[in-house]
Protein backbone atom coordinates (compact mmCIF):
# COMPACT_ATOMS: atom_id res chain seq x y z
CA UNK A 1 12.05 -34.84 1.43
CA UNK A 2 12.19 -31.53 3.58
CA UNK A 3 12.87 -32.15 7.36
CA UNK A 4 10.88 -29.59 9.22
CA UNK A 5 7.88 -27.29 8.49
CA UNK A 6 7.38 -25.45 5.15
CA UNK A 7 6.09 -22.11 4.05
CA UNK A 8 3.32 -24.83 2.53
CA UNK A 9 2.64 -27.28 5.45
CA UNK A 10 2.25 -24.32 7.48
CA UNK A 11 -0.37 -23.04 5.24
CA UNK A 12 -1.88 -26.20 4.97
CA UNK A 13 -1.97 -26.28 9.15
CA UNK A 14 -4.26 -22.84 9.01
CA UNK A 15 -6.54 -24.35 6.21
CA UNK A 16 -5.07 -22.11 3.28
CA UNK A 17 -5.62 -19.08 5.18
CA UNK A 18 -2.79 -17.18 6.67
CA UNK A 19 -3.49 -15.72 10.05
CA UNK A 20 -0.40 -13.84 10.39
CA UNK A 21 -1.37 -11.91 7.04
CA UNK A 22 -4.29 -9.95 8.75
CA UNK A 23 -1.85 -8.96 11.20
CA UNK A 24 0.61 -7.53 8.49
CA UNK A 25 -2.09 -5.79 6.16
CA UNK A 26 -2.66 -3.47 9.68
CA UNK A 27 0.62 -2.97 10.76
CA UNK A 28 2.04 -2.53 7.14
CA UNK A 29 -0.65 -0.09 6.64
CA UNK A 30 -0.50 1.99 9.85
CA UNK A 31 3.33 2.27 9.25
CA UNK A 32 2.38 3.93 5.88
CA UNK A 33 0.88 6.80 7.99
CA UNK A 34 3.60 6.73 10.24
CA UNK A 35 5.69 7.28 7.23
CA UNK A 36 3.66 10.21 5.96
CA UNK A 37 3.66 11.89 8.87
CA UNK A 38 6.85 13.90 8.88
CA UNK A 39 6.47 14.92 5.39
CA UNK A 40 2.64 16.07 5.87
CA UNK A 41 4.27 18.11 8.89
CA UNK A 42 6.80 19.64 6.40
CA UNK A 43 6.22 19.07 3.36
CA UNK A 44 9.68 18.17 2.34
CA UNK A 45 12.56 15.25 4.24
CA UNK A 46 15.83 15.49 4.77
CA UNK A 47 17.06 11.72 3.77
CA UNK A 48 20.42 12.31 4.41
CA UNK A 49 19.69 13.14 8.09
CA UNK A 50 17.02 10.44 8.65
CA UNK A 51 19.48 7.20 9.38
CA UNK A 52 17.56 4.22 10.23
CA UNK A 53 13.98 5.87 9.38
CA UNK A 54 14.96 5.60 6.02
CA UNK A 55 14.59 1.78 5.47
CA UNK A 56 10.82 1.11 6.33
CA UNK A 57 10.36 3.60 3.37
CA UNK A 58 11.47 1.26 1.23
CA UNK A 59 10.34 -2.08 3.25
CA UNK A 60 6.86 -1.39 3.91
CA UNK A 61 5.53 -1.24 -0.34
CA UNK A 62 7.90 -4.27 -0.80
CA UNK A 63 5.92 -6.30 2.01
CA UNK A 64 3.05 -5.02 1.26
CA UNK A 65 3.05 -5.99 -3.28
CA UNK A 66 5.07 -9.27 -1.82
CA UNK A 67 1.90 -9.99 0.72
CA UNK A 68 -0.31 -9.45 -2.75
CA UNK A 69 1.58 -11.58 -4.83
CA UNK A 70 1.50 -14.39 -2.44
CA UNK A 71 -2.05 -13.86 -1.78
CA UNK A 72 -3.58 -13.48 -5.47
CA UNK A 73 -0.96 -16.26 -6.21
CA UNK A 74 -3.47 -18.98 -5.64
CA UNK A 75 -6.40 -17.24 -7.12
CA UNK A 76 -4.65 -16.86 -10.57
CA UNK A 77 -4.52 -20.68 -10.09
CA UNK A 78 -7.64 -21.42 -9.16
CA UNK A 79 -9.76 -19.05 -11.48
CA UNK A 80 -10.12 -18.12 -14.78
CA UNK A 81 -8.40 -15.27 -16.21
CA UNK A 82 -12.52 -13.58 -16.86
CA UNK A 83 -13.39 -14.48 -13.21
CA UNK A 84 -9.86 -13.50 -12.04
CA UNK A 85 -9.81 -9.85 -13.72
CA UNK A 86 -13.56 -9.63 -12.21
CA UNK A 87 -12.59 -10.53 -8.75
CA UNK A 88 -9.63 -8.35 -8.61
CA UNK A 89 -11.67 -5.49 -10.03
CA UNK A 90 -14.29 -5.76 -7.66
CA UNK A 91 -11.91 -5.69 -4.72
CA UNK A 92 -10.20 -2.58 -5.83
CA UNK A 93 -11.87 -0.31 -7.59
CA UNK A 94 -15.39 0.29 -5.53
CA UNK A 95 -13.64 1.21 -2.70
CA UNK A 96 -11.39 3.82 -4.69
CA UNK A 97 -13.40 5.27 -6.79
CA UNK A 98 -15.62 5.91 -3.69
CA UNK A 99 -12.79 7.80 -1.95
CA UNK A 100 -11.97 9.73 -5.16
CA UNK A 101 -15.26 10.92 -5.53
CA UNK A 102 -15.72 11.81 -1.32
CA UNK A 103 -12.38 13.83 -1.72
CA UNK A 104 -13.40 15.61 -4.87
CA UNK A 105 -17.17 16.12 -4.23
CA UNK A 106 -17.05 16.63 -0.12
CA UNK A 107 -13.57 16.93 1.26
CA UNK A 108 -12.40 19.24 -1.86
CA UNK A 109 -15.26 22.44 -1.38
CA UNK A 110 -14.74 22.06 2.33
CA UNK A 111 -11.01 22.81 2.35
CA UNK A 112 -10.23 24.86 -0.99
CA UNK A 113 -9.25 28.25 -1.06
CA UNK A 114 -11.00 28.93 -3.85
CA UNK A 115 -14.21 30.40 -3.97
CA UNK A 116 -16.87 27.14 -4.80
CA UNK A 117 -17.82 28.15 -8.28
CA UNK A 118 -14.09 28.71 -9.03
CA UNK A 119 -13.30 24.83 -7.38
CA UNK A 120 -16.35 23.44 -9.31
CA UNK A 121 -15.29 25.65 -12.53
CA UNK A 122 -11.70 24.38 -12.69
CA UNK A 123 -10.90 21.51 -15.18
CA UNK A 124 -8.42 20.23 -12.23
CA UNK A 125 -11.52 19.27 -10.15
CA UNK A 126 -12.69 16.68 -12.67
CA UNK A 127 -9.41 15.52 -13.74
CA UNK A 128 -9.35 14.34 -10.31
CA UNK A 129 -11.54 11.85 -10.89
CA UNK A 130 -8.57 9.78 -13.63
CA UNK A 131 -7.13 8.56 -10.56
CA UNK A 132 -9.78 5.73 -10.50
CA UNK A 133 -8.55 4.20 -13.19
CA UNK A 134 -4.50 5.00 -12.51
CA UNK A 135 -4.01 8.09 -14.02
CA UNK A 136 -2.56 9.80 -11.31
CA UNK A 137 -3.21 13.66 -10.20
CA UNK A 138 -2.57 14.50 -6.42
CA UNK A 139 -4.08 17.58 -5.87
CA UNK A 140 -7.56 19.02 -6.44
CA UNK A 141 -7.59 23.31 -6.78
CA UNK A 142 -7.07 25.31 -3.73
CA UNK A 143 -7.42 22.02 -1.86
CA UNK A 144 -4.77 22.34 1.15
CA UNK A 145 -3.46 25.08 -0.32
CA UNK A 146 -1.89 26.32 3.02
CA UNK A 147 -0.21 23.18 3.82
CA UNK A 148 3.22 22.31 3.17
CA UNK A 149 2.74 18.98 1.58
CA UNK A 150 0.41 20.17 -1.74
CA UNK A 151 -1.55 16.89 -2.21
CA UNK A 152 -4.76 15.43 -1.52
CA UNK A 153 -3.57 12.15 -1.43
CA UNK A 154 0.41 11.21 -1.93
CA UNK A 155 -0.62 7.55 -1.47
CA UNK A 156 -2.16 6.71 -4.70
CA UNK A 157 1.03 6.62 -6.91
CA UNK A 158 1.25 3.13 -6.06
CA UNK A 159 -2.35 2.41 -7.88
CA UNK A 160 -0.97 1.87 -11.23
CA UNK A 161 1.47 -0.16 -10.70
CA UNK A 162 -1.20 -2.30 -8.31
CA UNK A 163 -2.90 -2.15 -11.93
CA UNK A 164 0.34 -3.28 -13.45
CA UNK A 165 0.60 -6.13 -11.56
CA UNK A 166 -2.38 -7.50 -12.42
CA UNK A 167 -1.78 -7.07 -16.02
CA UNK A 168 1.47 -9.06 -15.28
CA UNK A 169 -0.77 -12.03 -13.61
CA UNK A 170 -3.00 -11.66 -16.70
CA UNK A 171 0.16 -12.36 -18.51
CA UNK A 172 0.54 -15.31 -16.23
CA UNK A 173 -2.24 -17.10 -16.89
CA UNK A 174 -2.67 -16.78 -20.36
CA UNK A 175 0.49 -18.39 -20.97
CA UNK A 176 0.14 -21.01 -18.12
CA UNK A 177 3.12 -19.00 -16.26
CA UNK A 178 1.78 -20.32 -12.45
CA UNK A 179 2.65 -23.63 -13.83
CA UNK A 180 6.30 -22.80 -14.22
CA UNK A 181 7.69 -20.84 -10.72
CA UNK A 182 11.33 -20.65 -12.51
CA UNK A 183 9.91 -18.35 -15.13
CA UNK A 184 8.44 -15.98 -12.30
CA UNK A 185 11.67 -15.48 -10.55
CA UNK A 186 13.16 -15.45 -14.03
CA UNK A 187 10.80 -12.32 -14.72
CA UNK A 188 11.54 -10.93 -11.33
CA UNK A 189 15.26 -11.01 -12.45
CA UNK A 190 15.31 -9.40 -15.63
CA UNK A 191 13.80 -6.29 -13.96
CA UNK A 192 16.57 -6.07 -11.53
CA UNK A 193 19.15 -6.60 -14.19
CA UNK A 194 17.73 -4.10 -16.61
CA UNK A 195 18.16 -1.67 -13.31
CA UNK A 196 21.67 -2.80 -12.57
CA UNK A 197 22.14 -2.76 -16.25
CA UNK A 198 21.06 0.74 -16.05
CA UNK A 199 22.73 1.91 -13.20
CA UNK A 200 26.60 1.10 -14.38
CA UNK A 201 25.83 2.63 -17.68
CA UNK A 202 25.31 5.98 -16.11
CA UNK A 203 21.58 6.50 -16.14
CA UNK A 204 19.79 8.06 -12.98
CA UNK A 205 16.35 8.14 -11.50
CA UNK A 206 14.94 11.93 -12.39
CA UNK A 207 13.02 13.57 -9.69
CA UNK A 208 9.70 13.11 -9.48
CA UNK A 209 7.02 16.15 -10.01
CA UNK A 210 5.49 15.31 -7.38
CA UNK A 211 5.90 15.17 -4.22
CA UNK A 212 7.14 18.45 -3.98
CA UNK A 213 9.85 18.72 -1.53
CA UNK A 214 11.49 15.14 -1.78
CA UNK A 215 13.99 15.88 -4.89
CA UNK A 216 17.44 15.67 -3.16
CA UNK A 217 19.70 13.74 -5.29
CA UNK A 218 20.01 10.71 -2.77
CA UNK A 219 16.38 10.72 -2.14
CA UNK A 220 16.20 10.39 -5.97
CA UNK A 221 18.03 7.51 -6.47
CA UNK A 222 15.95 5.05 -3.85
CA UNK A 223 12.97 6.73 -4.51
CA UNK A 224 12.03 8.29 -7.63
CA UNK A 225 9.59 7.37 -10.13
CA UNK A 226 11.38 6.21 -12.70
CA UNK A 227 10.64 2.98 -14.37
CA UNK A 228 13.71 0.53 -12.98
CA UNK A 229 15.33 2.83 -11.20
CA UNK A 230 13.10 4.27 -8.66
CA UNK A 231 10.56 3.73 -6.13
CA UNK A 232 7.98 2.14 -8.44
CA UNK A 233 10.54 -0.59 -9.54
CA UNK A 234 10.91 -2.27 -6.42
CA UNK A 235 7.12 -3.37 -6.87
CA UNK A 236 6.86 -5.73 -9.51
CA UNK A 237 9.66 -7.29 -8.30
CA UNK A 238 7.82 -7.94 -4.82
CA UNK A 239 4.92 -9.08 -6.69
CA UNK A 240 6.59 -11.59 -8.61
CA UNK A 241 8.58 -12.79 -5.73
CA UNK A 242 5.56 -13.16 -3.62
CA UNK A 243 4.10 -15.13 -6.22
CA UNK A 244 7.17 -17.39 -7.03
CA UNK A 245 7.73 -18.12 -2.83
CA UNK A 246 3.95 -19.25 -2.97
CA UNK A 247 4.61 -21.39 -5.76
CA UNK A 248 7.44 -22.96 -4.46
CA UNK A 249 5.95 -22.99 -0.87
CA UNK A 250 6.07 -26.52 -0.16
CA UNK A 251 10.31 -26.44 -0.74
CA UNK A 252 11.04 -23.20 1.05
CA UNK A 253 11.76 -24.06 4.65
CA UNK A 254 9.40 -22.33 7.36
CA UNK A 255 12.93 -21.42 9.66
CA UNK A 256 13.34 -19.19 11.80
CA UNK A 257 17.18 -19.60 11.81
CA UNK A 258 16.53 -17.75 7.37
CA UNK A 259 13.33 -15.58 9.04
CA UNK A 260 16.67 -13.91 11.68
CA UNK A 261 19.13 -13.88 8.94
CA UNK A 262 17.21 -11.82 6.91
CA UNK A 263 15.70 -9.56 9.56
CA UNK A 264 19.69 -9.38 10.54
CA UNK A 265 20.52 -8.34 6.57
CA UNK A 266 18.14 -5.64 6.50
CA UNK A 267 19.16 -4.18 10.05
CA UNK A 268 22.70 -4.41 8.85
CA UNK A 269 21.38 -1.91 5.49
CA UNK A 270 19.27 0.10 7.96
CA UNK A 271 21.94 1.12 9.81
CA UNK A 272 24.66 1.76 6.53
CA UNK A 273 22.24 3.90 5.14
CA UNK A 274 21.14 5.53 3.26
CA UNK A 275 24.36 5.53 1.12
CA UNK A 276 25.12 6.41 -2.54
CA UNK A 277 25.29 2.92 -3.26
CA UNK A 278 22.25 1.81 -1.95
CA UNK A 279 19.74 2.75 -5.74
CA UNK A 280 16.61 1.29 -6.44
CA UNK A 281 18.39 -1.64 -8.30
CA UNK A 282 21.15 -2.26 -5.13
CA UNK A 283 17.95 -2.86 -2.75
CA UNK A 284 15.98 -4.65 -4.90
CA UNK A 285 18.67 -7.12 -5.71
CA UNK A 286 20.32 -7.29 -2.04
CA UNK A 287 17.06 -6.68 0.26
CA UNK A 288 13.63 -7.24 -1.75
CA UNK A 289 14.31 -11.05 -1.45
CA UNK A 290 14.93 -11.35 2.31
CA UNK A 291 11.46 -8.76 2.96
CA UNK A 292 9.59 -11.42 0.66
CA UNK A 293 10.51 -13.98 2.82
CA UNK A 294 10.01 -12.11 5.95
CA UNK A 295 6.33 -11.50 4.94
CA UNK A 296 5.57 -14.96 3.90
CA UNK A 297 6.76 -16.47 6.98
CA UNK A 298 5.20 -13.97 9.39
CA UNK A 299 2.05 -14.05 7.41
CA UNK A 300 1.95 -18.28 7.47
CA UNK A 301 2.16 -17.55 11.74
CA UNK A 302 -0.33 -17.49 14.45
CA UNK A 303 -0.04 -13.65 14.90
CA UNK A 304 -2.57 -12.17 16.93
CA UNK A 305 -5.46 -10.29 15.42
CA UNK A 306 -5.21 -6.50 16.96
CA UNK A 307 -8.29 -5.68 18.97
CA UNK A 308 -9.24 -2.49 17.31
CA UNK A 309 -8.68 -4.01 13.86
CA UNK A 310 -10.51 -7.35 14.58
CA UNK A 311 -13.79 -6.65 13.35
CA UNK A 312 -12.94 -6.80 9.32
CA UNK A 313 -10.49 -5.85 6.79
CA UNK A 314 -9.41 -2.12 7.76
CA UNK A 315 -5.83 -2.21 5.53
CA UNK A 316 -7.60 -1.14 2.31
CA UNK A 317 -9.11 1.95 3.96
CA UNK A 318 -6.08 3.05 5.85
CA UNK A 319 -4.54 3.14 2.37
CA UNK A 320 -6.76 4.96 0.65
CA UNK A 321 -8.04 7.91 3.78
CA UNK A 322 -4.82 7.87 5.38
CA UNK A 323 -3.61 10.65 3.46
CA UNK A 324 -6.53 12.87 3.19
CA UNK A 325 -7.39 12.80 7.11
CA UNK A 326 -3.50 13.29 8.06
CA UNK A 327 -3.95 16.87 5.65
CA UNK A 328 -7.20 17.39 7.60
CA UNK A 329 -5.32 17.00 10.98
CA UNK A 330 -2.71 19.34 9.77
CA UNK A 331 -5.05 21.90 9.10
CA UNK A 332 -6.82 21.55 12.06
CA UNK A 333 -3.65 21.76 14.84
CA UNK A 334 -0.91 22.92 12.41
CA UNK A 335 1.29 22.99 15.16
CA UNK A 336 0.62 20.06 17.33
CA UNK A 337 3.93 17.52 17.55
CA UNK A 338 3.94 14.95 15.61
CA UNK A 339 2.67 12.21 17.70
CA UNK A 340 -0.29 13.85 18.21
CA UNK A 341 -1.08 14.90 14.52
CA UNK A 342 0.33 11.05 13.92
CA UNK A 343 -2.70 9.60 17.01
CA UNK A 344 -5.16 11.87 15.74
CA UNK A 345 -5.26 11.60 12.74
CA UNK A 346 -5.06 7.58 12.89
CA UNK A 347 -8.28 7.62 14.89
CA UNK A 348 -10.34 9.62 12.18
CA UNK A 349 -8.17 7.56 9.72
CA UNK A 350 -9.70 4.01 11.41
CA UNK A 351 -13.35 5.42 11.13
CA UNK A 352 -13.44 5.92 7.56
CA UNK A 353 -11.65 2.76 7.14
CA UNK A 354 -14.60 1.18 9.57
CA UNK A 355 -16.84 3.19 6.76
CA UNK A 356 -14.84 2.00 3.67
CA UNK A 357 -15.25 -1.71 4.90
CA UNK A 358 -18.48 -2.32 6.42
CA UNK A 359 -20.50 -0.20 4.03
CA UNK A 360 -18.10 -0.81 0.63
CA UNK A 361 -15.75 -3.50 0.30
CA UNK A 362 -17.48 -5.82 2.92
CA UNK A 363 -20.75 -5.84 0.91
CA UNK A 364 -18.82 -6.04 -2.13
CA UNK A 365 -17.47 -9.54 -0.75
CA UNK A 366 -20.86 -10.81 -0.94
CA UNK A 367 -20.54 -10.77 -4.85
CA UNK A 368 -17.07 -11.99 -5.08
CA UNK A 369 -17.31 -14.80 -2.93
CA UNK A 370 -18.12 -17.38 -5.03
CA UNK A 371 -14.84 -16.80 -6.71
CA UNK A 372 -13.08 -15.62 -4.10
CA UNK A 373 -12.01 -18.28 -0.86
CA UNK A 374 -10.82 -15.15 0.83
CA UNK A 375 -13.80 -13.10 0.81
CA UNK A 376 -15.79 -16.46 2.26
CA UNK A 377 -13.69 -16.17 4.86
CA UNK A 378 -14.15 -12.54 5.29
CA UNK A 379 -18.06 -12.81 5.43
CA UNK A 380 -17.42 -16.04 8.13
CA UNK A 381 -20.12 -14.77 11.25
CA UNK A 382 -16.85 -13.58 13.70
CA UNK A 383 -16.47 -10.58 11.33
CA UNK A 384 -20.05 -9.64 11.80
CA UNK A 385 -20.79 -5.91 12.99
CA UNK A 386 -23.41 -3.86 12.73
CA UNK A 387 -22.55 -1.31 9.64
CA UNK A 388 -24.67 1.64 11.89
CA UNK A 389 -21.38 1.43 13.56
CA UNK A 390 -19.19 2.65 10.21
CA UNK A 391 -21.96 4.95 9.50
CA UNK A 392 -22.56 6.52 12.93
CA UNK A 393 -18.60 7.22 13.42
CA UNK A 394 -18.35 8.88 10.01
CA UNK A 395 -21.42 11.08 10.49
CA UNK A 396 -19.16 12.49 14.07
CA UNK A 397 -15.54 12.80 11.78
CA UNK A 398 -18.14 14.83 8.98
CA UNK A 399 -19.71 16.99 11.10
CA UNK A 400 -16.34 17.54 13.20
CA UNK A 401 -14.78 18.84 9.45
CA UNK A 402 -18.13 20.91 9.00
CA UNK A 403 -17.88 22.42 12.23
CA UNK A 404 -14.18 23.64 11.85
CA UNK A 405 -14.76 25.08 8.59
CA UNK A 406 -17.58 27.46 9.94
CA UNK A 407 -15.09 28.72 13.08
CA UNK A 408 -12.56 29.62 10.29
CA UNK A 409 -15.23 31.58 8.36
């Protein structure tokens, strides 16, 4: 028997419901737009130059599909796959497919350079609209044309492989998967090995089409597209991992003597590179495992909810405005420094996420939560505001965008 606490008994202790995990969803997310920032600035990195900066790059989408996993881990258990795929569905899409169409139909004729019957003429605008269901296109016609980073929203590349890992928990529970842990970390390795595999028989990550301005040959090889070899490989792998360290919860020790030798292994990486050795594969063999623990164990702790943040669920909208009002804040003070493009922007960012939650996904809950323990929790009466709130702060960010575009006209 296991002397000490466990990932499970500590998770028990909170009632099933990870405090430390609301904590992370913020953080994880705001360090996302802390990511973007330099590029939306420039357009382009330098990865060679960037040291240390590199590694949260990598670190943040691995915490944040390991945080998933984990999470969805014990609804895949507790549902059915129908009620599963339904609960899922109705936690993710809504919310998209609302900011798809606001960028497209609002944000899109505001800032193209196009004329408005040559925006609303162009095939581009309504392909747009694919990215709801995963088909990915970043940029909408004329939209932030003068810019130097071309897209209307970088982030959602990571939405089909989101999609992806829910067919791979559809997988799971069809063949009674969650019942066998060893064949989840089993999956988790074959996808490193086919990268490894890949790697030493001379096959490279190819540059991705977009971003534009990220296709240095280093860059490339920790974070391309490619299937096993770049960026989007790392994900799967999180998402199984988070799964598996759920499953096997109750024998994986809650120390904080692991939880420092792992932050120690990924400082030690940090500071090496970024190298030529250190591909997709390399990091997703070496570090993915040690994040995955990281983020269960912080997200099984009593971490403090942040003040701002405290009144719902905000993660899910930082992710999918982030983007969008960073470009908006560019073209408003191109040449402000980056903390205060990085502030600003993070303040309109929060009131669309306020909007996204309190007027989308929080009413949303109200359907799910008879399958879903988490949204119960989420609709508990401490998370009670009034949704005027959401409204009123996106009706000031609106007419702020419709104000700026008449001075430039």
């Amino acid at each position: 028997m296991m002397q000490g606490p466990s990932i499970g008994s500590m998770l028990d202790q909170q009632k099933g419901f990870g405090p430390g995990f609301d904590f992370l969803r913020i953080a994880l997310a705001i360090s996302v737009v802390a990511a973007h920032t330099p590029y939306v600035a420039t357009g382009g990195s330098a990865p060679e130059q960037m040291w240390i900066v590199w590694f949260p790059q990598y670190a943040i989408l691995v915490m944040f599909f390991a945080l998933s996993g984990f999470l969805i881990a014990a609804s895949g258990l507790r549902l059915s796959l129908k009620e599963f795929l339904v609960n899922r569905g109705m936690r993710i899409v809504p919310a998209l497919a609302v900011e798809i169409v606001l960028s497209a139909l609002i944000l899109g004729p505001i800032f193209t350079a196009l004329p408005l019957s040559d925006y609303f003429g162009s095939a581009g605008t309504y392909k747009y609209f694919t990215n709801i269901v995963g088909l990915v296109n970043y940029v909408l016609p004329g939209v932030f044309a003068g810019n130097p980073a071309p897209e209307v929203n970088s982030s959602l590349w990571t939405v089909p492989f989101e999609y992806g890992c829910y067919a791979l928990m559809t997988v799971f529970i069809v063949f009674g998967l969650l019942r066998k842990p060893s064949a989840i970390v089993l999956g988790a390795v074959v996808l490193v090995s086919i990268g490894l595999a890949l790697q030493v028989t001379g096959h490279t990550a190819q540059p991705s089409e977009l971003p534009a301005g990220v296709a240095g040959s280093l860059h490339d090889k920790i974070f391309s597209t490619a299937p096993f070899l770049g960026r989007g490989a790392k994900l799967p792998v999180a998402f199984m991992l988070g799964i598996a360290i759920y499953l096997y919860r109750n024998r994986i020790p809650y120390d904080g003597r692991i939880l420092a030798a792992c932050c120690a292994l990924c400082a030690v990486v940090a500071l090496l590179g970024p190298a030529d050795w250190m591909t997709q594969p390399v990091l997703n063999a070496l570090v993915c495992p040690a994040l995955v623990y990281i983020t269960a164990f912080l997200g099984v702790s009593k971490l403090p909810r942040l003040p701002l943040f405290s009144k719902g669920d905000y993660s899910y909208g930082i992710y999918l405005y982030g983007f969008p009002m960073q470009q908006v804040v560019k073209v408003w003070l191109p040449h402000a420094p980056l903390i205060v493009q990085f502030v600003l922007a993070l303040l309109l960012i929060t009131m669309f996420a306020a909007f996204s939650w309190h007027w989308i996904e929080k009413p949303i809950l109200k359907l799910r939560s008879r399958f879903s323990f988490v949204a119960r929790k989420r609709l508990e009466p401490d998370d009670a505001v009034e949704p005027l709130q959401g409204m009123a702060q996106l009706g000031v960010a609106a007419s702020g965008i419709a104000a700026k575009r008449s001075a430039a006209s």
